[in-house]
Protein backbone atom coordinates (compact mmCIF):
# COMPACT_ATOMS: atom_id res chain seq x y z
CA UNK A 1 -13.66 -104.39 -48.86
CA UNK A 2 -10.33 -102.81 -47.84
CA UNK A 3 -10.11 -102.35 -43.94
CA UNK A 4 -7.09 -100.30 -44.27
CA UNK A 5 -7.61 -96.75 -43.18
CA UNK A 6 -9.55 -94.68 -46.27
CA UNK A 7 -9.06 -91.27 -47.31
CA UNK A 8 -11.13 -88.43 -46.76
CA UNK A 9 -13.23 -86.34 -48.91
CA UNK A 10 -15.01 -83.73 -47.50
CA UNK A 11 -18.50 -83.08 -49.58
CA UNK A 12 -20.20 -79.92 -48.28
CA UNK A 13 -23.73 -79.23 -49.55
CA UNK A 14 -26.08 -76.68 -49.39
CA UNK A 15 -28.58 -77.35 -46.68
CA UNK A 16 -30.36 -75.91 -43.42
CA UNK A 17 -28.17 -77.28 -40.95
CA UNK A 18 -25.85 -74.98 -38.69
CA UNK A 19 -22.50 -75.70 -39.79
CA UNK A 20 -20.48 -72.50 -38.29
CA UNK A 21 -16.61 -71.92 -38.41
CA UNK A 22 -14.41 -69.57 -37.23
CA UNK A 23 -11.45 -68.00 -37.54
CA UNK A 24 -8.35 -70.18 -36.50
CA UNK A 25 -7.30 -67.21 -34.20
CA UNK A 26 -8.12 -66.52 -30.73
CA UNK A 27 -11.22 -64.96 -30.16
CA UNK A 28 -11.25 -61.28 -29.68
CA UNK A 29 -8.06 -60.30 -31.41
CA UNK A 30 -9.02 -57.94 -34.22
CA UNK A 31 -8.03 -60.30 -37.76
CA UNK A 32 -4.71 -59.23 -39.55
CA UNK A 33 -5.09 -57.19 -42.87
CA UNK A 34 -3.31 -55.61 -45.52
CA UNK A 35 -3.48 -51.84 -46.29
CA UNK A 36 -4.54 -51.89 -49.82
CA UNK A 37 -5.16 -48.94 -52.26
CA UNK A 38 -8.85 -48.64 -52.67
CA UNK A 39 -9.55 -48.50 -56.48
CA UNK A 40 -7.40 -50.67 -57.71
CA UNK A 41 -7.80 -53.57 -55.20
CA UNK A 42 -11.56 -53.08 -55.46
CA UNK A 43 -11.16 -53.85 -59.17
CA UNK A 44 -9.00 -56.87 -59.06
CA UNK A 45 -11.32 -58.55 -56.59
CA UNK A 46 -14.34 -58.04 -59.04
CA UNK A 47 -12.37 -59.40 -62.24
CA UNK A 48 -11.21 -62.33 -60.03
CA UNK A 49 -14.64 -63.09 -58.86
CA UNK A 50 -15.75 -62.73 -62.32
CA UNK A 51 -13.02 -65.07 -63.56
CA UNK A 52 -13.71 -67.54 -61.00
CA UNK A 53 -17.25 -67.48 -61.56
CA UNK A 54 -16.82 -67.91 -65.62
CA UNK A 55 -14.12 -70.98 -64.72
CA UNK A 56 -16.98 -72.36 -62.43
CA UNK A 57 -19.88 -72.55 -64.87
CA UNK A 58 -17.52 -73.37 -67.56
CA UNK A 59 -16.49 -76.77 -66.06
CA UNK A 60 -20.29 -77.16 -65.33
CA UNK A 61 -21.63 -77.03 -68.93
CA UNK A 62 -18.23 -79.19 -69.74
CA UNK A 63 -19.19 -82.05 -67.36
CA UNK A 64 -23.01 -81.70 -67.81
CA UNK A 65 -23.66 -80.68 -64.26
CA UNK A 66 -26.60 -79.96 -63.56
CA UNK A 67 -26.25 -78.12 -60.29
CA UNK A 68 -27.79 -74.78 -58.60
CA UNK A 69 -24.62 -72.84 -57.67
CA UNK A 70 -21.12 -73.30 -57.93
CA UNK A 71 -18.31 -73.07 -55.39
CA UNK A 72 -15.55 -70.75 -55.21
CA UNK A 73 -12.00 -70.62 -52.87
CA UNK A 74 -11.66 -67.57 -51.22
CA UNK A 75 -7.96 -66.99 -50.50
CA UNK A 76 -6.00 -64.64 -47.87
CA UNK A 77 -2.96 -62.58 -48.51
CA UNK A 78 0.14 -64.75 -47.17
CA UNK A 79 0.39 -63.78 -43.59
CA UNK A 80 -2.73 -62.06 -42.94
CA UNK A 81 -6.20 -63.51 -42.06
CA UNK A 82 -9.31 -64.15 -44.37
CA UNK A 83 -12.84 -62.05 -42.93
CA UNK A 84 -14.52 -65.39 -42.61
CA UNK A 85 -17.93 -63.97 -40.73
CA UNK A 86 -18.45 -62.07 -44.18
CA UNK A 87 -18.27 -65.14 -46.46
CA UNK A 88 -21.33 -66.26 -45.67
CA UNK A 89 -25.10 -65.22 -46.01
CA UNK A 90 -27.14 -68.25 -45.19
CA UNK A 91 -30.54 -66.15 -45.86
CA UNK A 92 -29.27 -65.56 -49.07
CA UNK A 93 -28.43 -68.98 -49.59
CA UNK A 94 -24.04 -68.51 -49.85
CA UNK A 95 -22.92 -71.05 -47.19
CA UNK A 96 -19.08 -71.37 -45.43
CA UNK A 97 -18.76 -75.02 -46.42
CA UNK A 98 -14.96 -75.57 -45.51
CA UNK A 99 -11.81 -73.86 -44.40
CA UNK A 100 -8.29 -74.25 -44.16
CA UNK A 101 -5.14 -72.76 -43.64
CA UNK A 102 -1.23 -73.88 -45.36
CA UNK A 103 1.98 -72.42 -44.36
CA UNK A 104 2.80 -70.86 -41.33
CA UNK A 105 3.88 -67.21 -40.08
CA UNK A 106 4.63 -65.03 -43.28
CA UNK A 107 3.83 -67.65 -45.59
CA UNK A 108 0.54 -68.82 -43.82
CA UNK A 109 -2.74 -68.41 -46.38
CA UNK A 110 -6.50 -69.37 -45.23
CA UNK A 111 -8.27 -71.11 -47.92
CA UNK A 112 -12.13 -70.73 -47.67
CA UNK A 113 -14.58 -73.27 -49.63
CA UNK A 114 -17.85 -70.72 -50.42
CA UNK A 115 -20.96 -72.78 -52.12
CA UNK A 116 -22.96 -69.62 -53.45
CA UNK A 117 -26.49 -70.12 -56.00
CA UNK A 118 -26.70 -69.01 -59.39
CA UNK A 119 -29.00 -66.60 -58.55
CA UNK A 120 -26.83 -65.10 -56.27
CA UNK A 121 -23.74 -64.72 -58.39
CA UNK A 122 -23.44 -61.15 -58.47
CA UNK A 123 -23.00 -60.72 -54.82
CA UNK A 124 -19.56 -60.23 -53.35
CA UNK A 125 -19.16 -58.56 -56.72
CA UNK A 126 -21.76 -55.69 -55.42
CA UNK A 127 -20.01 -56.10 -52.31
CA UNK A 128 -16.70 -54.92 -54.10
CA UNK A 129 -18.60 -52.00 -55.94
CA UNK A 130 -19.71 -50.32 -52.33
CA UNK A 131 -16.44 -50.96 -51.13
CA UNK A 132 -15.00 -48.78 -53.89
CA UNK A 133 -17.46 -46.37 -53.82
CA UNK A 134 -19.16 -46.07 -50.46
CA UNK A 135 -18.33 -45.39 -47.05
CA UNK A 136 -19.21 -46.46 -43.19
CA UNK A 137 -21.09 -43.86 -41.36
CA UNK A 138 -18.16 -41.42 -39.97
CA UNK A 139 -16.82 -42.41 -36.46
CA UNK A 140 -16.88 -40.40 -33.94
CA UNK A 141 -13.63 -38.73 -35.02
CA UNK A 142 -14.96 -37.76 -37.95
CA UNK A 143 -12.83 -40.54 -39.69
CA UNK A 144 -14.92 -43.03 -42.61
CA UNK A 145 -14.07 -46.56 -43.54
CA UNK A 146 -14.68 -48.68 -47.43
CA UNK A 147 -17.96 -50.60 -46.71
CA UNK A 148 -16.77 -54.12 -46.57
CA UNK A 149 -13.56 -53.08 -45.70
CA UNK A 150 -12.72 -56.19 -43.50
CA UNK A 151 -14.12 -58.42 -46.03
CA UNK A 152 -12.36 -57.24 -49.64
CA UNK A 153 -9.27 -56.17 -48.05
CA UNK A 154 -8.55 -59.75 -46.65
CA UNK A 155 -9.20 -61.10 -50.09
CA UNK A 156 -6.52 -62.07 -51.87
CA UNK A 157 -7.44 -64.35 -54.61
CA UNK A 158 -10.72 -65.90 -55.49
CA UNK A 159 -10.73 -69.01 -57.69
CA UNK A 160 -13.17 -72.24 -58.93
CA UNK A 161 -12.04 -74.46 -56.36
CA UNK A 162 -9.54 -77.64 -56.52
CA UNK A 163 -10.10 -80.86 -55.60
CA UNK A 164 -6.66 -81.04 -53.87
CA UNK A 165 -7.14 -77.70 -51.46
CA UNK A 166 -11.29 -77.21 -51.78
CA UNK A 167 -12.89 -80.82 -50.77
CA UNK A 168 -10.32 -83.33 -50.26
CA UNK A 169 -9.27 -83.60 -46.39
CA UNK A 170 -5.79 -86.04 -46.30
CA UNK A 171 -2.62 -86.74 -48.14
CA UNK A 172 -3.02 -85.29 -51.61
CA UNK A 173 -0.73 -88.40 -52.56
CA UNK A 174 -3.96 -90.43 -51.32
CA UNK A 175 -6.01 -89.21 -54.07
CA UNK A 176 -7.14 -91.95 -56.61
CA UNK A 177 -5.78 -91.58 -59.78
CA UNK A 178 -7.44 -93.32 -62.92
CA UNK A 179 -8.39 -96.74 -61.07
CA UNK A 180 -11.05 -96.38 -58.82
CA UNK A 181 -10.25 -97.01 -55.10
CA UNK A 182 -12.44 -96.51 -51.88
CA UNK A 183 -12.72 -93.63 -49.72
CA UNK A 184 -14.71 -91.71 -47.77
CA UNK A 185 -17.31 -89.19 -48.38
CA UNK A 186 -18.47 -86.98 -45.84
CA UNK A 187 -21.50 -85.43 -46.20
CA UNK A 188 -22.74 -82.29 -44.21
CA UNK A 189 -25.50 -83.42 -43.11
CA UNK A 190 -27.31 -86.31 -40.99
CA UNK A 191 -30.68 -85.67 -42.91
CA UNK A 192 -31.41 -89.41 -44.43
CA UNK A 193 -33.11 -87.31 -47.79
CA UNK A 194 -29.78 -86.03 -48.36
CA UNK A 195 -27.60 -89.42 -47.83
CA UNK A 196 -30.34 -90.56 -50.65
CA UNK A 197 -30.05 -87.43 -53.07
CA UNK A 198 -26.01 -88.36 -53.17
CA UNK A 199 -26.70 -92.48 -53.95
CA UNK A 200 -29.10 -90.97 -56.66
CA UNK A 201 -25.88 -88.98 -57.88
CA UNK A 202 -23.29 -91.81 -57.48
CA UNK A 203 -25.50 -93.93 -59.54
CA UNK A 204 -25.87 -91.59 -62.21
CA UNK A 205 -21.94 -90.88 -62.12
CA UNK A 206 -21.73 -95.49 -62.03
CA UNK A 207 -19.59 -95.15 -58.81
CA UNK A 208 -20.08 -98.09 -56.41
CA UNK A 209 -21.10 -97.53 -52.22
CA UNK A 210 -20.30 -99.28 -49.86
CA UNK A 211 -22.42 -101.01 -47.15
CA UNK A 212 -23.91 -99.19 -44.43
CA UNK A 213 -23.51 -95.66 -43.28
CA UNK A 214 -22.29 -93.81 -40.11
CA UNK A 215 -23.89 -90.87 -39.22
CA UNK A 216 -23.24 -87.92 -36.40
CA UNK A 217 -24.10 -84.92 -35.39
CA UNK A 218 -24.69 -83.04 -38.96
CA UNK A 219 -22.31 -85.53 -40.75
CA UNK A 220 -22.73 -88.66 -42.68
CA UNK A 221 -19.93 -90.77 -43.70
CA UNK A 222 -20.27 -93.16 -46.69
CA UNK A 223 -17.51 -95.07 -48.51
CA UNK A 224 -17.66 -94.81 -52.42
CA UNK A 225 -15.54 -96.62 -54.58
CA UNK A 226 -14.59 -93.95 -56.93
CA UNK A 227 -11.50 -92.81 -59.24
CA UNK A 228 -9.92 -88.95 -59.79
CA UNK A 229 -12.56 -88.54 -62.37
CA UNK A 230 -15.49 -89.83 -60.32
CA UNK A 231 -14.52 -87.18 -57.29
CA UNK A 232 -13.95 -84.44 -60.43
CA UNK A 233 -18.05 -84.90 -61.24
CA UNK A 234 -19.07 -85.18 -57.48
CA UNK A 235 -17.72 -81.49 -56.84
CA UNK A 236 -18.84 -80.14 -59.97
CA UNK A 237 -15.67 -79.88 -62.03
C-alpha cells in the first residue's frame, strides 16, 4: 500500500453523536445578511429546495440507493454569512454534517452540507411558507420581523450536493478519476456498528479497505481503494 500522503474524503452520516459547528465568525457579532424583498425571495428558496430535493432523489433511484434521506448544500449570498444554528434540527433528524467557506471579502460564500430524512423533506420548505406569510411577535417598538428571517434571508442557493465542494476535503485535482486509487474516508463517528455498516456498503459497491482503522474522538478514518465512481455511490449520487 501507498505510504504517500492520501486524500481526504469527508463521509458524514446520520447518527447520535454531537458533532456541532459554528459560524467561522467571531462569536457575538450579529451574522451579515442581505435585505431581500419578502415574496419573491420566499418563493425562490422554496422552488430551489424543491429542485434540489427532485435532483437528490433523482440520482438516488438512478444509482439504486437505497438510503433514508438525501443531502443538500446550503449556499450564502457572496459576501454575507449563512444562519448555520437554523440548518439543523437534530430531534427532527436534519443534521449540520459539514461546512465550508471559498473566496474571500465580497466574493466569500459558506457552503453548508445538510443530511435531512425523507420524511422530513418538506421542512425548510414550511420554513419558507411562515417566512412569507407570518411574523415574529412585535418588538417592543411595535416593529415585526419574517419568521425565519435570519435563516431564508442568508440563503442563497440550495442544491444536491457535489462531490468536489459537499464531501471531499483536499485538492479537487486529488480526486480519483476512472482508476481506483486509495484515500481516506472519514467517518463521523467512533461507534464500531457504524465503521461495520460502511464495510457492509463498500462491499456491496466491490471497493477494497485497507488494513486497520484509526479512530478519535467521534471520527474514524479508514482507507478505501476506490475510483470517481466508487466515491459517486458512497455519497448517494
Amino acid at each position: 500500500m501507498p505510504g504517500e500522503r492520501y486524500s481526504h474524503l469527508f463521509l458524514p452520516g446520520p447518527s447520535d453523536v454531537r458533532d456541532d459547528y459554528s459560524s467561522p465568525r467571531r462569536g457575538g457579532e450579529e451574522p451579515r445578511l442581505r435585505v431581500q424583498d419578502r415574496p419573491t425571495h420566499a418563493r425562490d428558496v422554496i422552488q430551489r429546495l424543491r429542485t434540489a430535493w427532485a435532483n437528490a432523489t433523482n440520482r438516488q433511484a438512478v444509482a439504486h440507493a437505497d438510503r433514508h434521506g438525501v443531502y443538500l448544500e446550503f449556499c450564502s449570498e457572496p459576501g454575507f454569512d449563512l444562519y448555520l444554528k437554523s440548518l439543523e434540527a437534530r430531534r427532527s433528524g436534519i443534521r449540520l454534517l459539514n461546512v465550508k467557506t471559498e473566496g474571500d471579502g465580497e466574493n466569500e460564500i459558506t457552503r453548508a452540507t445538510v443530511y435531512i430524512p425523507q420524511s422530513k423533506s418538506a421542512f425548510f420548505i414550511q420554513k419558507a411558507i411562515a417566512y412569507a406569510n407570518e411574523n415574529n411577535p412585535p418588538k417592543k417598538d411595535g416593529t415585526t420581523t419574517p419568521k425565519n428571517a435570519s435563516l431564508i434571508n442568508s440563503i442563497g442557493d440550495v442544491r444536491a450536493v457535489i462531490l468536489e465542494s459537499s464531501f471531499w476535503q483536499d485538492a479537487v485535482a486529488r480526486i480519483p478519476g476512472a482508476a481506483p486509487d486509495w484515500v481516506e474516508a472519514w467517518l463521523s463517528s467512533e461507534d464500531l456498528a457504524v465503521f461495520e455498516r460502511f464495510s457492509t456498503l463498500c462491499a456491496s459497491q466491490g471497493i477494497p479497505l485497507g488494513q486497520g482503522r484509526l479512530t478519535f474522538p467521534e471520527r474514524t478514518v479508514v482507507l478505501i481503494r476506490a475510483s470517481r465512481a466508487h466515491l459517486n455511490a458512497l455519497t448517494g449520487f
